[in-house]
C-alpha atoms as a PDB file:
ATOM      1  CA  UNK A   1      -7.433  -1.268 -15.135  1.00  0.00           C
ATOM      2  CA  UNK A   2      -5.110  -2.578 -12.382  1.00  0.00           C
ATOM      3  CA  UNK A   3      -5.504  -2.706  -8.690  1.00  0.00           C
ATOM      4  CA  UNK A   4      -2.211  -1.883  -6.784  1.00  0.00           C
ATOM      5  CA  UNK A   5      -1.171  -3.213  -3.411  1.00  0.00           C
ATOM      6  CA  UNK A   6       1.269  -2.620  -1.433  1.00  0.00           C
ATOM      7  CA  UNK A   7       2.648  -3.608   2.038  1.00  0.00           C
ATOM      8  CA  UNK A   8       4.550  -0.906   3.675  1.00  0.00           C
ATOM      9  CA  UNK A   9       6.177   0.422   7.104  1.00  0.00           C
ATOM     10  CA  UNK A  10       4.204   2.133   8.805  1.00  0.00           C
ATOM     11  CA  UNK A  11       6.177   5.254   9.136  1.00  0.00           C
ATOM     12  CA  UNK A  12       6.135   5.798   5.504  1.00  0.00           C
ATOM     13  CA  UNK A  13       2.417   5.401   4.872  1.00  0.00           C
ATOM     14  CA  UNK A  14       1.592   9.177   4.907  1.00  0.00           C
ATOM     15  CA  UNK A  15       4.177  10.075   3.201  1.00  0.00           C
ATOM     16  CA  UNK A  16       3.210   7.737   0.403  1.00  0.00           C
ATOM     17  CA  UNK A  17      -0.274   8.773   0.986  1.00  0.00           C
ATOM     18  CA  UNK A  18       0.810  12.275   0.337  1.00  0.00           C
ATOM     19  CA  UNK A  19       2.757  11.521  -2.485  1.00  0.00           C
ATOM     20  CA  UNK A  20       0.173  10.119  -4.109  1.00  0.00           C
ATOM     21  CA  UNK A  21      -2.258  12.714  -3.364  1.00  0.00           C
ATOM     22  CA  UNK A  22       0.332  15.101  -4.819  1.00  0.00           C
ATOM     23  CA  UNK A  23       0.164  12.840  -7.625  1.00  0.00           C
ATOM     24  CA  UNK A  24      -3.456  13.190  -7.850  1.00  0.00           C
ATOM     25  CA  UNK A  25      -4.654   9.311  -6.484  1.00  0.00           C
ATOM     26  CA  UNK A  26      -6.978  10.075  -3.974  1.00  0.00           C
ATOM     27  CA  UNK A  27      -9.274   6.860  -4.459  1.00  0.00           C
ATOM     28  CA  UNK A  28      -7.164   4.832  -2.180  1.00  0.00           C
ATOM     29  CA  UNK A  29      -7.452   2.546   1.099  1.00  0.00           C
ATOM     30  CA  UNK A  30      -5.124   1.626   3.592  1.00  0.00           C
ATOM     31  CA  UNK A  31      -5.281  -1.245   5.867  1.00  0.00           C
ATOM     32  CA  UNK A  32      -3.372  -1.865   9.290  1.00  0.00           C
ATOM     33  CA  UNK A  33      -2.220  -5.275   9.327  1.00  0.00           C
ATOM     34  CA  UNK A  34       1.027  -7.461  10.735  1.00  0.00           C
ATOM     35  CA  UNK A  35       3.770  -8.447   8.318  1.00  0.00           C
ATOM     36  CA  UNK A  36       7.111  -9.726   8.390  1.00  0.00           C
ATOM     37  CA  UNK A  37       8.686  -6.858   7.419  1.00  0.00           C
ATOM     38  CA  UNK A  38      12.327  -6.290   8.742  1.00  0.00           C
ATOM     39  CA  UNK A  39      11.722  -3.643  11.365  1.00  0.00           C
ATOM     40  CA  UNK A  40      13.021  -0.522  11.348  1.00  0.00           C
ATOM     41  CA  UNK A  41      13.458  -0.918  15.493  1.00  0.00           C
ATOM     42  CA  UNK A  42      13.240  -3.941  16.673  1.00  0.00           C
ATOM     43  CA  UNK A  43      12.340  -2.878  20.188  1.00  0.00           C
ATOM     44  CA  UNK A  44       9.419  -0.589  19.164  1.00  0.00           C
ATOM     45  CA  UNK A  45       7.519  -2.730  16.500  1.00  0.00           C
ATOM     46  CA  UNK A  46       8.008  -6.096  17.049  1.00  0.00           C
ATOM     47  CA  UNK A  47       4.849  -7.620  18.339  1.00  0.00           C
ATOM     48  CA  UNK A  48       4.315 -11.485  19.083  1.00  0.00           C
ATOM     49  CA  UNK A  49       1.602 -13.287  17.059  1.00  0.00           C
ATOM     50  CA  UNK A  50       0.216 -16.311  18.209  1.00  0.00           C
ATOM     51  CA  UNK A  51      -1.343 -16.495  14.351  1.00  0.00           C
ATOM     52  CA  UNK A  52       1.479 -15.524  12.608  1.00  0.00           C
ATOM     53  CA  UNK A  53       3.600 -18.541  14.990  1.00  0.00           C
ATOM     54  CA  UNK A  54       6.024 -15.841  15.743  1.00  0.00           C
ATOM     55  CA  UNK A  55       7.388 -11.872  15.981  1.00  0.00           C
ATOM     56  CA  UNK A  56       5.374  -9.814  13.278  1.00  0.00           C
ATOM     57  CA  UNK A  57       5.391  -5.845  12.757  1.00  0.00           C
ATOM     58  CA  UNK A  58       3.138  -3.275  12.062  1.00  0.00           C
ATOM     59  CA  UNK A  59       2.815  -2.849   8.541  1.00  0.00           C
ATOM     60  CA  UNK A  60       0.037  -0.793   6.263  1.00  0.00           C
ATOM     61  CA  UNK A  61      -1.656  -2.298   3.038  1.00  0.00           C
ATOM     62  CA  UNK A  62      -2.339   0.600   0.573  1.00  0.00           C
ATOM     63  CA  UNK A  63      -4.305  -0.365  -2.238  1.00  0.00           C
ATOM     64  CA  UNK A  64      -5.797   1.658  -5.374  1.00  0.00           C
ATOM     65  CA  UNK A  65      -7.352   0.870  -8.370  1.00  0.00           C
ATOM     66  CA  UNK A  66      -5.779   2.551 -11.369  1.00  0.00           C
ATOM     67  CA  UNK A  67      -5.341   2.875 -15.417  1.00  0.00           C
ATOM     68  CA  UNK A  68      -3.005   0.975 -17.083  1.00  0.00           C
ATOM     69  CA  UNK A  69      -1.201   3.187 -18.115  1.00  0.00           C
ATOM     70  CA  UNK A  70      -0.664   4.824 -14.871  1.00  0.00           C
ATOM     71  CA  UNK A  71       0.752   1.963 -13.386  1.00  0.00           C
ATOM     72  CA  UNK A  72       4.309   2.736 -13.975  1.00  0.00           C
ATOM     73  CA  UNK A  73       3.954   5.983 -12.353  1.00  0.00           C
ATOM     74  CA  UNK A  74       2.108   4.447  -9.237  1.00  0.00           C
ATOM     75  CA  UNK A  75       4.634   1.843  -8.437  1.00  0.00           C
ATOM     76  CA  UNK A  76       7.593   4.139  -8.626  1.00  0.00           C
ATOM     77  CA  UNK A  77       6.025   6.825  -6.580  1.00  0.00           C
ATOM     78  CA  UNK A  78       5.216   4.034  -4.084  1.00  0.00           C
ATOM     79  CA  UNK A  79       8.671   2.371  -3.952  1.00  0.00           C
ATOM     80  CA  UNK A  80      10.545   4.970  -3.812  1.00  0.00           C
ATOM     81  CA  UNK A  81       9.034   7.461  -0.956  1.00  0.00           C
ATOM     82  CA  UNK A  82       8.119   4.364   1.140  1.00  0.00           C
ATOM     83  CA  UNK A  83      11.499   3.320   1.286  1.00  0.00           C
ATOM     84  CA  UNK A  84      13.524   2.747   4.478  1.00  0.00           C
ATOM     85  CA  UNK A  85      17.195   1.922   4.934  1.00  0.00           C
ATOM     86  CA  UNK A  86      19.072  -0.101   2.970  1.00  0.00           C
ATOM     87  CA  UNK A  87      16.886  -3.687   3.174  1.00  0.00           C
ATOM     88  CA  UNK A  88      13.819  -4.219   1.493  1.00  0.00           C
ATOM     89  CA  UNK A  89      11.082  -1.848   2.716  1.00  0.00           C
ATOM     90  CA  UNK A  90       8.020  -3.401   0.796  1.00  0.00           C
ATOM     91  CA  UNK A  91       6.592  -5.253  -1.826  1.00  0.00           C
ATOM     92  CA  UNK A  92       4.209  -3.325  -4.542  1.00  0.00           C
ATOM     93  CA  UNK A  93       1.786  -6.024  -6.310  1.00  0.00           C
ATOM     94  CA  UNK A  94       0.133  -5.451  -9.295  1.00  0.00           C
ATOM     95  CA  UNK A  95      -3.237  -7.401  -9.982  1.00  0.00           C
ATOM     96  CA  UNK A  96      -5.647  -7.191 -13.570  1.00  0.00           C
ATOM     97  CA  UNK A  97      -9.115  -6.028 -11.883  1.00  0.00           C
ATOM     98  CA  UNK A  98     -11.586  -7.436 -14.787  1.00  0.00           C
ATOM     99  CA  UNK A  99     -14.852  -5.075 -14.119  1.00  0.00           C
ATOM    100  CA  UNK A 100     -15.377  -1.826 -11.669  1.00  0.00           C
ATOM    101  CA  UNK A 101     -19.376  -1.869 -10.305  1.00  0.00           C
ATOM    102  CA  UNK A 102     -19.933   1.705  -8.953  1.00  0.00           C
ATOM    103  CA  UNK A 103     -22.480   1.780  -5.964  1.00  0.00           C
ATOM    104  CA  UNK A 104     -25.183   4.254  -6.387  1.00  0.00           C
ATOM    105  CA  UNK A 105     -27.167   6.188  -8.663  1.00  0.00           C
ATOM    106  CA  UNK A 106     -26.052   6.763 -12.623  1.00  0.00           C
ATOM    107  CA  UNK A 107     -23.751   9.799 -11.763  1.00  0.00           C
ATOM    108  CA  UNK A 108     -21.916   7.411  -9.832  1.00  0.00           C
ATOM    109  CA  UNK A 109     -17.984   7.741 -10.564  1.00  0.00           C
ATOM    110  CA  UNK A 110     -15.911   4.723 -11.220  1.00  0.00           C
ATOM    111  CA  UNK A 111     -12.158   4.809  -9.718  1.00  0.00           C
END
C-alpha cells in the first residue's frame, strides 16, 4: 500500500476531490495549511506568516491511502485536474505505508 499526499491550490481541491470520488477514492482527508505555492492572485491569497518568516498562501493537503497498483492512476488524476496556469500547481508525494490498524470491531474495513 502507499499513502499519497499532495499539496494543492485551494481552488482546485474539490475538483480533485470530485475527481477522485468519480474515480471511486472516497477514503481521503484534506488539510488546510500555508504553503509557498505561487499564487494564483497575489492580492487575494497572499497572507504574511510570522512562522513561515514571510508571504505564504492558502494551500490544501489531500492525502489517501491506496493499492499499489492504483497509484499511477491516483497521481495522474491528481496532477492533472488540480492544475493551474502554466507554473507548477503542486507537488504529489508518494510514501510506502508498512501496516494499516483499523479502529473498531472485526468488521472493521481497512482503506
Amino acid at each position: 500500500m502507499k499513502l499519497i499526499k499532495a499539496f494543492i491550490h485551494h481552488v482546485r481541491a474539490a475538483s480533485v476531490v470530485e475527481a477522485l470520488a468519480d474515480a471511486g477514492y472516497r477514503n481521503l482527508t484534506l488539510h488546510d495549511v500555508k504553503g509557498m505555492l505561487k499564487p494564483i492572485n497575489k492580492k487575494r491569497q497572499m497572507d504574511f506568516s510570522d512562522d513561515a518568516d514571510g508571504l505564504v498562501i492558502s494551500e490544501v493537503r489531500l492525502s489517501l491511502v491506496v493499492e499499489d497498483h492504483e497509484v499511477d492512476a491516483v497521481t495522474a488524476i491528481i496532477s492533472t485536474v488540480a492544475r493551474v496556469g502554466p507554473h507548477i500547481s503542486g507537488y504529489v508525494y508518494v510514501s510506502p505505508v508498512e501496516q494499516v490498524i483499523a479502529i473498531g470491531g472485526p468488521d472493521a474495513a481497512s482503506p
